[in-house]
Every structure is written in structure tokens, then in C-alpha cells.
Protein backbone atom coordinates (compact mmCIF):
# COMPACT_ATOMS: atom_id res chain seq x y z
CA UNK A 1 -14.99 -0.23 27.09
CA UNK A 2 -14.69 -1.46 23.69
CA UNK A 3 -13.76 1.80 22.46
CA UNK A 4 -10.69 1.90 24.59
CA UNK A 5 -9.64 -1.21 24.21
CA UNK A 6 -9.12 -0.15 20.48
CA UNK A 7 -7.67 2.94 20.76
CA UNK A 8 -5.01 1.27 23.49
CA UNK A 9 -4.66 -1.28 20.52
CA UNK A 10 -3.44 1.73 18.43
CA UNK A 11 -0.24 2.57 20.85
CA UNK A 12 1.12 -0.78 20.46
CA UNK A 13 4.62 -0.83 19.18
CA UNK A 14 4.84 -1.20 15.97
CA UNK A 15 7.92 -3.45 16.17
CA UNK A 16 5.24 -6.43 17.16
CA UNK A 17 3.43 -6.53 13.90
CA UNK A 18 5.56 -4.62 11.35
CA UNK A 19 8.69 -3.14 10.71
CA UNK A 20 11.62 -3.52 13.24
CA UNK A 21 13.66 -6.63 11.81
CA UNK A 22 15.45 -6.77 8.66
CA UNK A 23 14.30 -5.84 5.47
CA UNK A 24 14.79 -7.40 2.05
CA UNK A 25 18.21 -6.19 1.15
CA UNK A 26 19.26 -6.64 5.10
CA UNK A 27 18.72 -10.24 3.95
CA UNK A 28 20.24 -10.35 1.00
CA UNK A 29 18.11 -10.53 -1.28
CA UNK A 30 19.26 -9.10 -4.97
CA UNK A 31 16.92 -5.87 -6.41
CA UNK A 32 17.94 -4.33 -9.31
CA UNK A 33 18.28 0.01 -8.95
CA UNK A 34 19.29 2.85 -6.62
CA UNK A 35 16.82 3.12 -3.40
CA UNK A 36 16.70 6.27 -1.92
CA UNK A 37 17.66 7.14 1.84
CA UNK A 38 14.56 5.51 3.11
CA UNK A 39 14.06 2.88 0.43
CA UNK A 40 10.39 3.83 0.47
CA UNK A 41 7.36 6.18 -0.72
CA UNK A 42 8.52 8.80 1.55
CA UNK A 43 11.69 9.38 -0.49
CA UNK A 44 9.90 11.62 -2.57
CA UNK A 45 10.33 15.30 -1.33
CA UNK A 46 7.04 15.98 0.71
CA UNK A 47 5.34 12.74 0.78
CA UNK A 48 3.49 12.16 4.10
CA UNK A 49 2.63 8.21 5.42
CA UNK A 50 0.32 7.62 8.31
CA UNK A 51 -0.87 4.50 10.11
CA UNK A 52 -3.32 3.37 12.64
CA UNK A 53 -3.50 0.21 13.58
CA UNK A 54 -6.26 -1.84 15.66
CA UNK A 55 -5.67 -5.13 17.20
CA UNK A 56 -7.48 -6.63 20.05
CA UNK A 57 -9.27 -9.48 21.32
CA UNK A 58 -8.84 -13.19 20.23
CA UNK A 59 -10.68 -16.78 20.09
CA UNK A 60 -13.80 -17.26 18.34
CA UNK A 61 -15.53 -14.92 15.73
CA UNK A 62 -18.00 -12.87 17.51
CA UNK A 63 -19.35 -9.81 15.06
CA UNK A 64 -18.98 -6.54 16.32
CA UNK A 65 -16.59 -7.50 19.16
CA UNK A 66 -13.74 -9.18 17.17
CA UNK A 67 -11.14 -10.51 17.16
CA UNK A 68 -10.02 -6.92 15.45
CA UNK A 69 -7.05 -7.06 13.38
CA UNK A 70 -7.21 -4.25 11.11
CA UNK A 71 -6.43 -0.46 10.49
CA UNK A 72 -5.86 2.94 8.48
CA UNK A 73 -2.92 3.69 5.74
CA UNK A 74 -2.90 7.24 4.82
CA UNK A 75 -0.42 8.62 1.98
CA UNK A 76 -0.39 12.26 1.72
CA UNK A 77 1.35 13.63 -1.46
CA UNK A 78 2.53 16.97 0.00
CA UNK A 79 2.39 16.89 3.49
CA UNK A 80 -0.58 17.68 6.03
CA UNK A 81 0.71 21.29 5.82
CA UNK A 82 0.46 21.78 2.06
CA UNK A 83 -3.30 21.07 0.20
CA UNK A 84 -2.08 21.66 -3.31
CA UNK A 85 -3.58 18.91 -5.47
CA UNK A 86 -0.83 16.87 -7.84
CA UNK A 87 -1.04 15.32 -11.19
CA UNK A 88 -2.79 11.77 -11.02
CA UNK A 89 -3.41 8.97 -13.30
CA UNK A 90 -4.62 5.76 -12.28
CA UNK A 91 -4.99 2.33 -13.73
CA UNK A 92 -7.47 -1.47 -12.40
CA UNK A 93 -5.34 -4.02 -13.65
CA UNK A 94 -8.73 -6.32 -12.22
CA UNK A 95 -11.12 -4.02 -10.49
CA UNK A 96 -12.56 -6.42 -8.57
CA UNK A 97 -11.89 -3.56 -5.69
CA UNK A 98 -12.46 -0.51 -4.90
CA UNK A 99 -10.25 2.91 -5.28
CA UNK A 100 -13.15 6.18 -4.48
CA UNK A 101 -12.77 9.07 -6.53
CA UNK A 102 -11.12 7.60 -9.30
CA UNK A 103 -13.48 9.30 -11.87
CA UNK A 104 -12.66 12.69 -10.97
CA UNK A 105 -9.22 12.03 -11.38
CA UNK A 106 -9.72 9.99 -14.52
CA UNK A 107 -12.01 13.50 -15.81
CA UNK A 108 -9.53 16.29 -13.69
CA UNK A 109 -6.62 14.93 -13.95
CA UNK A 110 -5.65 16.15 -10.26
CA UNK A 111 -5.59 14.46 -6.87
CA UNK A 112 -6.99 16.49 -4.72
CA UNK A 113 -7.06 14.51 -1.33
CA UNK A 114 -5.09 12.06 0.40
CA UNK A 115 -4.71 8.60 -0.53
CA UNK A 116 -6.25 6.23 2.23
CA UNK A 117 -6.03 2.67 2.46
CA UNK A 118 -7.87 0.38 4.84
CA UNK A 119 -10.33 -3.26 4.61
CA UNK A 120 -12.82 -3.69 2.23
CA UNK A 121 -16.23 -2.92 4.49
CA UNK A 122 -14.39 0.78 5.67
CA UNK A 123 -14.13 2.42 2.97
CA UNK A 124 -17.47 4.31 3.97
CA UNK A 125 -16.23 5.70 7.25
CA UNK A 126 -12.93 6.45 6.06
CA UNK A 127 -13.97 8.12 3.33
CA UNK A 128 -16.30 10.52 5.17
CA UNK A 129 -13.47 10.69 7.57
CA UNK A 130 -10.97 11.97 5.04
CA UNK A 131 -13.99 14.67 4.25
CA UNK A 132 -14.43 15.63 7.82
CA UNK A 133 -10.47 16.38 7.96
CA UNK A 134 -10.13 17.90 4.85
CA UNK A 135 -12.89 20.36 6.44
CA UNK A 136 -11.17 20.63 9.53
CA UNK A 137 -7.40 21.37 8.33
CA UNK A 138 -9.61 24.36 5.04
CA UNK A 139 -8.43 21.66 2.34
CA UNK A 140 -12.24 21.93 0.85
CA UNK A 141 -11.24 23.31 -2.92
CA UNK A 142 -14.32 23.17 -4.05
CA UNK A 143 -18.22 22.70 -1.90
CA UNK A 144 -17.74 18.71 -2.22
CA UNK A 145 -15.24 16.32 -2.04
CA UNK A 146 -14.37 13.03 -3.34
CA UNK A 147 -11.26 11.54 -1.58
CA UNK A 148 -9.15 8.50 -2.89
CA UNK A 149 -10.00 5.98 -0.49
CA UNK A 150 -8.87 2.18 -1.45
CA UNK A 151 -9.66 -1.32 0.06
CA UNK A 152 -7.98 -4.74 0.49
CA UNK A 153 -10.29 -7.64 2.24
CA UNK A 154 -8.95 -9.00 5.26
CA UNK A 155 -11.68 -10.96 6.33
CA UNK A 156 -9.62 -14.28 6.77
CA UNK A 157 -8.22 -12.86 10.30
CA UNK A 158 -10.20 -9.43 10.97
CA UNK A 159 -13.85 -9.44 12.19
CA UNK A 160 -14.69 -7.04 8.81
CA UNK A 161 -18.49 -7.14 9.76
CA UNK A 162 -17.59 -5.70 12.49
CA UNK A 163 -17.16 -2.32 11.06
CA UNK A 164 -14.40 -1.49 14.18
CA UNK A 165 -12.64 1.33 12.06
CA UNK A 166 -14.27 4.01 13.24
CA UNK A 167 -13.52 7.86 12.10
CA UNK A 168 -10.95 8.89 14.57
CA UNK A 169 -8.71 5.93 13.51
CA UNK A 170 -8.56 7.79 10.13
CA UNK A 171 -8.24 11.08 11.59
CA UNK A 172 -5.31 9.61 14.08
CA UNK A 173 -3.60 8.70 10.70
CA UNK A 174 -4.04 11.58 8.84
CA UNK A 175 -2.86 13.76 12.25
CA UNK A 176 0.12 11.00 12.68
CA UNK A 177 1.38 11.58 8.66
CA UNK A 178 5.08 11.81 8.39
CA UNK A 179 8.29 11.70 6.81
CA UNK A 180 10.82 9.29 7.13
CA UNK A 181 11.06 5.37 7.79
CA UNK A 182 7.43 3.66 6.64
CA UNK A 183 6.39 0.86 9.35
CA UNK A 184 5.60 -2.57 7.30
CA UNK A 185 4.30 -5.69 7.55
CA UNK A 186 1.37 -5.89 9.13
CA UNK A 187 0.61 -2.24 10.36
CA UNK A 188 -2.36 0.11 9.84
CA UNK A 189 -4.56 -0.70 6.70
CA UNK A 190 -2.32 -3.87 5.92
CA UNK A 191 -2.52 -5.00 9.69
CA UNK A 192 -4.76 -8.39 8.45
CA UNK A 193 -3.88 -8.70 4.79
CA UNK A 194 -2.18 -11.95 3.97
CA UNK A 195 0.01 -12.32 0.55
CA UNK A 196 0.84 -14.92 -1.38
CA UNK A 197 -0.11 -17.10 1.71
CA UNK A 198 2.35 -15.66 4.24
CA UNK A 199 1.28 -12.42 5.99
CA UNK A 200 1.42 -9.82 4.24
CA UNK A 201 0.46 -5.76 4.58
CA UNK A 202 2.72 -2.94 4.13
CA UNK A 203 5.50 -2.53 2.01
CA UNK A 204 7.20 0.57 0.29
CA UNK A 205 10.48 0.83 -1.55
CA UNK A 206 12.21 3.76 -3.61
CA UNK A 207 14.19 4.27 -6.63
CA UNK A 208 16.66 7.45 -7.30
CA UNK A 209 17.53 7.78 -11.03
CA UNK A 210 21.22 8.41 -12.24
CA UNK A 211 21.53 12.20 -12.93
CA UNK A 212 21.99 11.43 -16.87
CA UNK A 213 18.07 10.42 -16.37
CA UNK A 214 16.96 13.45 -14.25
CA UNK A 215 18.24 12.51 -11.18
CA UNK A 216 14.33 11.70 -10.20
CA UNK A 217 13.11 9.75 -7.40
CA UNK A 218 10.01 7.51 -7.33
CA UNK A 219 8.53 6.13 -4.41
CA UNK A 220 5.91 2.73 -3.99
CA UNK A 221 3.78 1.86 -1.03
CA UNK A 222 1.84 -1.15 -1.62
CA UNK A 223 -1.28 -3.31 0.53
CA UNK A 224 -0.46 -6.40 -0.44
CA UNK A 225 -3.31 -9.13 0.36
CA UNK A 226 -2.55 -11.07 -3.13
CA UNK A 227 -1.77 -14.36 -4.62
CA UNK A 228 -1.37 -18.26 -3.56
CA UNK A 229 1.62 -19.48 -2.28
CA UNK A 230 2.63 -21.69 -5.21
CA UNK A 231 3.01 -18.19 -7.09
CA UNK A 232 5.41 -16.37 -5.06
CA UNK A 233 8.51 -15.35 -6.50
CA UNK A 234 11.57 -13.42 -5.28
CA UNK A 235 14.14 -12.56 -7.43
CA UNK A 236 13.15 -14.47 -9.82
CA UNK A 237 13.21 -17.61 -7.46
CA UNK A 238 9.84 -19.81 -6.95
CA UNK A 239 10.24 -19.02 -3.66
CA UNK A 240 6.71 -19.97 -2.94
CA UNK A 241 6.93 -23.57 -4.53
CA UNK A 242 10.00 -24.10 -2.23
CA UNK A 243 8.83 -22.82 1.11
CA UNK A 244 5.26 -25.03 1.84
CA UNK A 245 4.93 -25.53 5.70
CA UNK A 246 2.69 -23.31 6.92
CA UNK A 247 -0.26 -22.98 4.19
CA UNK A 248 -3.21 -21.74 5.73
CA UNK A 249 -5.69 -24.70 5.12
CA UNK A 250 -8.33 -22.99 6.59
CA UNK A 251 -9.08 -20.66 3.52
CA UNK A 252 -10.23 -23.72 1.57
CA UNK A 253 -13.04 -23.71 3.60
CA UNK A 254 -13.89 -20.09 2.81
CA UNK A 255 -15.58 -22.17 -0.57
CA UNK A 256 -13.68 -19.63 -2.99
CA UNK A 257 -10.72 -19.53 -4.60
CA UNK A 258 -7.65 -19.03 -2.51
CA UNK A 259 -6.72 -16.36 -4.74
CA UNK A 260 -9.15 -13.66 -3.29
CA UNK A 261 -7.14 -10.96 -2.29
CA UNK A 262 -5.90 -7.73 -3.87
CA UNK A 263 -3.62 -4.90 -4.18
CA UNK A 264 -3.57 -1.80 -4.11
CA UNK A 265 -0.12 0.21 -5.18
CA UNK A 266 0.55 4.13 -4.92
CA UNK A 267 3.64 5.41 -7.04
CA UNK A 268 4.86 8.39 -5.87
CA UNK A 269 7.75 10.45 -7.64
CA UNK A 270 8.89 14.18 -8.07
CA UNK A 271 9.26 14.12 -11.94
CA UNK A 272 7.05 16.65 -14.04
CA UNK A 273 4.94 14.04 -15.59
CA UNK A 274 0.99 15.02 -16.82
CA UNK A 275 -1.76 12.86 -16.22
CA UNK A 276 -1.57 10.66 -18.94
CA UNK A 277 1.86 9.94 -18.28
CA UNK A 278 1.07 9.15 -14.88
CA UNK A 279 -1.69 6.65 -16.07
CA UNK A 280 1.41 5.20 -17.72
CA UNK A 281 3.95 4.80 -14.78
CA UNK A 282 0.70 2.97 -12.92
CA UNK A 283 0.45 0.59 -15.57
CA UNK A 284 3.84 -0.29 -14.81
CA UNK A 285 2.50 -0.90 -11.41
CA UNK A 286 1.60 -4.04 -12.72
CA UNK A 287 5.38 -5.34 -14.29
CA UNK A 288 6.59 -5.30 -10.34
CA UNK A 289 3.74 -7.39 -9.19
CA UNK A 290 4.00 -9.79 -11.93
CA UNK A 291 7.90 -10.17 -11.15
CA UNK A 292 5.92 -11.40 -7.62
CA UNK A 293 4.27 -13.97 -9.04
CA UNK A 294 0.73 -12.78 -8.81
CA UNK A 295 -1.60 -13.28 -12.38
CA UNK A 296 -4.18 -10.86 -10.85
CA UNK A 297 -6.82 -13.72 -10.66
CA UNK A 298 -10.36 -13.01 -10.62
CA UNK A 299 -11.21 -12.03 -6.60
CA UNK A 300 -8.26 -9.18 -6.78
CA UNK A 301 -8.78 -6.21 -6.94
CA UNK A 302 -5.34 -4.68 -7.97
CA UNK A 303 -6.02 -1.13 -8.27
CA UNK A 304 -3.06 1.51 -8.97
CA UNK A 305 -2.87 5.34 -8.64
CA UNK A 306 0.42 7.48 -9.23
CA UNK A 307 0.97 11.02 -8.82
CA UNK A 308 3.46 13.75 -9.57
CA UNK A 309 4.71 16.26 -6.68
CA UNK A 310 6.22 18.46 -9.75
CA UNK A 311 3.98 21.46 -10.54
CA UNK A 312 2.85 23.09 -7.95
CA UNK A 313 0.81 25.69 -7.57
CA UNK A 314 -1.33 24.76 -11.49
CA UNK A 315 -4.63 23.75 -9.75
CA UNK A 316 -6.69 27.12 -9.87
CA UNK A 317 -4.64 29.86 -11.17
CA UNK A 318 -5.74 32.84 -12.72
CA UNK A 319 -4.64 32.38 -15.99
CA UNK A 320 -3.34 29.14 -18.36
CA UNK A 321 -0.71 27.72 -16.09
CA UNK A 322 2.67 27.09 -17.27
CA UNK A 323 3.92 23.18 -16.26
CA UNK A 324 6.80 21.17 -16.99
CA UNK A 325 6.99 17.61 -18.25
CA UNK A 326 9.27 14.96 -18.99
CA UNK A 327 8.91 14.21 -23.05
CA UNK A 328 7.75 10.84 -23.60
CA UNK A 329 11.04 9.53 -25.26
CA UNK A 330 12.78 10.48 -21.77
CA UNK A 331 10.12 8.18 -19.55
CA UNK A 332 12.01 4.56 -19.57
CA UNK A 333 14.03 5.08 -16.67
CA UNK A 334 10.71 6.14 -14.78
CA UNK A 335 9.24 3.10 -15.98
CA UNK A 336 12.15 0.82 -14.61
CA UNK A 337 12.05 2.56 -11.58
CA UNK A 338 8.27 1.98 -10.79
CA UNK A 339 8.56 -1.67 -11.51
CA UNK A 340 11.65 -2.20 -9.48
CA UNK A 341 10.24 -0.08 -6.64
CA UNK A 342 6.65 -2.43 -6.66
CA UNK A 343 8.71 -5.43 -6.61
CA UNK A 344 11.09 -4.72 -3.75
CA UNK A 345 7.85 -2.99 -2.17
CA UNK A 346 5.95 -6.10 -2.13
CA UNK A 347 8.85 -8.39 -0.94
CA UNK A 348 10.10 -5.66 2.20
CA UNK A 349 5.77 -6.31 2.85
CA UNK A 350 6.19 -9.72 3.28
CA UNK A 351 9.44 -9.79 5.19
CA UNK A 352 8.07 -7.67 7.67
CA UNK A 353 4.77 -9.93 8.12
CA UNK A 354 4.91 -11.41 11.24
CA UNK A 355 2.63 -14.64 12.40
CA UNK A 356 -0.28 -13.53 12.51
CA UNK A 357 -3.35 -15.12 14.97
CA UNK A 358 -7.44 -13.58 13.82
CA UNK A 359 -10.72 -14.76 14.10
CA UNK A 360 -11.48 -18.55 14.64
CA UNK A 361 -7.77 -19.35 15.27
CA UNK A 362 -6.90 -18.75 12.19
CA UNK A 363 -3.31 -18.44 12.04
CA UNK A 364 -1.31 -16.92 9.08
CA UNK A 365 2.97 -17.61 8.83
CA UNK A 366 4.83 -15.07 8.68
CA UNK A 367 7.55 -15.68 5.71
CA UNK A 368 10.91 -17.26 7.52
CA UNK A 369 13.74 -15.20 6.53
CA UNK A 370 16.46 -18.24 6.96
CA UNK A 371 14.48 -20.10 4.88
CA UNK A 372 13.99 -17.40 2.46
CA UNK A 373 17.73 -17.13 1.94
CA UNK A 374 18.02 -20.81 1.74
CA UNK A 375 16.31 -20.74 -1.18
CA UNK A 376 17.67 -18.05 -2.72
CA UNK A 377 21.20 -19.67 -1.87
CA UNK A 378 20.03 -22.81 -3.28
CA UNK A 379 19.64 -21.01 -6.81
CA UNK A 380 22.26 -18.76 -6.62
CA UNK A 381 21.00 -15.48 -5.80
């Protein structure tokens, strides 16, 4: 019974929790660059997003039967049809977090999986999920595998000792990846993140660079679960300082610091860039979430990974492979691009965030859009 109450959870419209209203620009809010036609991660030829997202039950906490508000974010760098691993580089600004399989990217300098996201006590089951479909769908490149899977904790609303993400939930992203418009807000892995204090989640942005600069495109999808509210900025406006009602008191009584979340941020882009250039545009990572506010306090884990859909087929050839990169002296637009995509990222993830109910009656405020651009009004932006 359980079981199907979650999987019915799933097949609710994603309207509810995430995207559907406006986004950031819809509201008129000011972001420096050139988005792409989607404005998110999927802008970048090839790049695959799925989500599954479980939410059921409410009232008290009650381990193991809920209330459930969490889920599965897969990214998958060249679409479910194509396995050919991409340049990676990735980069803990405060690795108090987890990313798996960082080390064999750090040593190979390749991605060979798809990036899943999810809560903090899932990474197990997702992980061996990822495995199970990489079997499933011949994407095996070697007898063992050691998929990217990353965590934010959304223990605040979700029943995380639970364990309710189970391996189908993974799979039902994975099989669900697509093209096109990314849902937001709180949706699949991000469905009970909270950032900077309002709800928070999902968010993904794009950037298309003038021709003069290679006429690239990078992508950002972020899990946003970070920062107090005090911090928040947008636009350069202490947004957070302005807008107060709706603090959740109730995380004072977790006893830790209210600064316990964490982000994780995948940069996605089609420039030829080697791995230790792509360690470099996820350091950058970190510009756009400092433009947010956050100082990456000590319970975040904010943990980037980037990768390059340039290069194909240089994995396993027979012979040295020939690739293509973009010199170093040629790398600031990609730079700009990355930090202005993270910001705007993390910003279209909070406007999306919708109130937000969990465990205990623990309620989370969505951030008010007129409010939002009363502020901004106020100092004129």
C-alpha cells in the first residue's frame, strides 16, 4: 500500500511543487548574459534531465511511513541513447557532502555515468540504482562502475530515515531523461531542500556566448538547500535582510546551526575544454553562489562537477586520440558564463519554491514574488 501511494505521488503535476509560474526574468529581475532557448542545463546540445518526485502523507514524524517529501534528479550528459563518457573536473568548495565517484574522475579525467542527485541518506540506493541501469541500457565500460551520485539533506521536511527512495524512483528518472524545459522548485531530488530559508530545490539557467567568443553554450542545474535568510541576495539586493516574515523558527530547535544545508551545482557546456580546465569552470561554480549570498558555512556541503560534451568518441580508441581545446587565454567568457548561469540558476530555484508543509508541521515559505520585486524596486533594480 505504501508502495503505491509513492509511486501515485510520482504522477503529480509538477506545476504543484515546481515549475509552472514565472521565472526570474518573468519577474524582472536583472541577470547579466545571453540565456539560451531554455535558459537552463538542457541548452547544451544532448544534455538529458530527469526527475522523480515523492510526496505523500502528512502530520507527525513517523519513520519509515513519512511524511515523504523527497525525490531523484538525474543529469545525463549525452542523452540515455548515447554512453560516451565526457571530460570532467570537479571541485568541494566545503565537502561537508557527498559527490560518489569523484576520485575516478579526479584520476580519469572522464565521466562515465550520469550525474544523480537526491537526499543525503539515498545516495546508497541510487547509486546501485544508476549501476543496475547502466547494466540494463550495455553502458558497463569497464567490469565495475562508479557513478556520480550527489546529496543535499532535507531532513527539516522529509522523513530521511525513512529511506523511501527506493531503486525504481531512480530508474523512473533515468527512463524519464529529456530535453527541453527543466521543472524547478521543489521537484525530484530538490523536492524538500530549503534555501536561504525559503524553499528551495531545483534551479537551472544557461548562457550562449557571442560568436567572437566561440559562440559556446554552458548550462547550470543546481540543488540548492543552502544559506540563512539574512544572506540572500538577488541582484545584488539583500533581498533576504528585507523579506523576514516567514523564517522557519523551528530549525533552531534542530540544536545546529541554521546554516546546514548544501549545494550541489553541475555545469554543463559544449566547449572543447580538458579536465583541468573543467576543474576550473567548477571553481567558478562558486563566484555565482557567492553573488547569492551563501559563505559556504561549515554544515554545507557545496560540491561542483562540470563536464564537456566536445570530444566525442576519445574514451577507448585504438590509438592516441586527437581532441580539441579551448587555449587557456580564450576561457574568460566561459568563466563569466558559469558564474552568471549559477546565479540566475539558484534564484529561478527559489522562485519556483512553493510553500512547502513536511514532517512535524513544519512549514517552509515559499519566496513571494511581489515582494521580491518590491525590493528590488525599492533599490532600483
Amino acid at each position: 500500500m505504501r508502495a503505491a501511494l509513492l509511486l501515485a505521488s510520482c504522477l503529480l503535476p509538477l506545476s504543484i511543487w515546481g515549475q509552472g509560474g514565472p521565472r526570474a526574468r518573468e519577474l524582472g529581475v536583472p541577470f547579466d548574459g545571453t540565456p539560451g532557448k531554455w535558459n537552463a542545463i538542457t541548452d547544451v546540445k544532448g544534455v538529458e534531465v530527469g526527475q522523480t518526485t515523492l510526496i505523500s502523507g502528512d502530520g507527525a514524524l513517523k519513520v519509515g511511513q513519512g511524511p515523504v517529501r523527497t525525490g531523484v534528479t538525474v543529469v545525463v550528459p549525452r542523452g540515455r541513447a548515447n554512453g560516451d563518457p565526457v571530460f570532467a573536473g570537479w571541485f568541494a568548495q566545503n565537502g561537508n557532502g557527498e559527490m560518489t565517484g569523484t576520485t575516478w574522475v579526479e584520476e580519469s579525467g572522464f565521466l562515465e555515468s550520469p550525474i544523480a542527485i537526491t537526499n543525503t541518506h539515498s545516495v546508497g540506493v541510487v547509486r546501485d540504482a544508476v549501476i543496475a541501469w547502466g547494466l540494463d541500457h550495455h553502458r558497463m565500460l569497464q567490469p565495475w562502475s562508479l557513478p556520480v551520485v550527489a546529496e543535499t539533506w532535507d531532513g527539516g521536511l522529509n522523513d530521511i530515515n525513512g529511506f523511501h527512495v527506493k531503486p525504481e524512483h531512480a530508474i523512473q528518472a533515468l527512463d524519464g531523461a529529456r530535453g527541453g524545459a527543466v521543472a524547478e522548485g521543489g521537484v525530484g531530488g530538490g523536492t524538500g531542500m530549503i534555501c536561504y530559508e525559503f524553499k528551495g530545490g531545483i534551479g537551472s539557467a544557461s548562457r550562449v556566448l557571442p560568436a567572437a567568443q566561440g559562440g559556446y553554450t554552458v548550462g547550470v542545474l543546481v540543488q540548492c538547500n543552502c544559506g540563512t535568510r539574512e544572506q540572500l541576495t538577488v541582484a545584488g539586493v539583500p533581498v533576504g535582510k528585507e523579506i523576514r516574515e516567514g523564517t522557519p523558527q523551528w530549525r533552531a530547535g534542530l540544536g545546529v546551526d541554521r546554516d546546514l544545508g548544501s549545494i550541489i551545482i553541475v555545469v554543463a557546456t559544449d566547449a572543447p575544454l580538458l579536465p583541468h580546465q573543467l576543474k576550473r569552470i567548477a571553481r567558478r561554480a562558486t563566484m555565482g553562489l557567492a553573488r547569492t549570498g551563501s559563505t559556504s558555512g561549515n554544515g554545507s556541503g557545496d560540491i561542483f562537477i562540470a563536464f564537456s560534451t566536445a570530444n566525442p568518441g576519445v574514451y577507448d580508441g585504438p590509438g592516441p586520440s586527437k581532441v580539441e581545446m579551448v587555449d587557456n587565454g580564450h576561457m574568460n567568457g566561459l568563466f563569466a558564463a558559469t558564474v552568471q548561469a549559477t546565479e540566475e540558476a539558484i534564484v529561478n530555484a527559489l522562485v519556483a519554491g512553493r510553500t512547502m508543509t513536511g514532517i512535524d508541521g513544519h512549514t517552509v515559505v515559499g519566496l513571494p514574488h511581489e515582494e521580491l520585486q518590491r525590493v528590488l524596486k525599492k533599490y532600483n533594480r
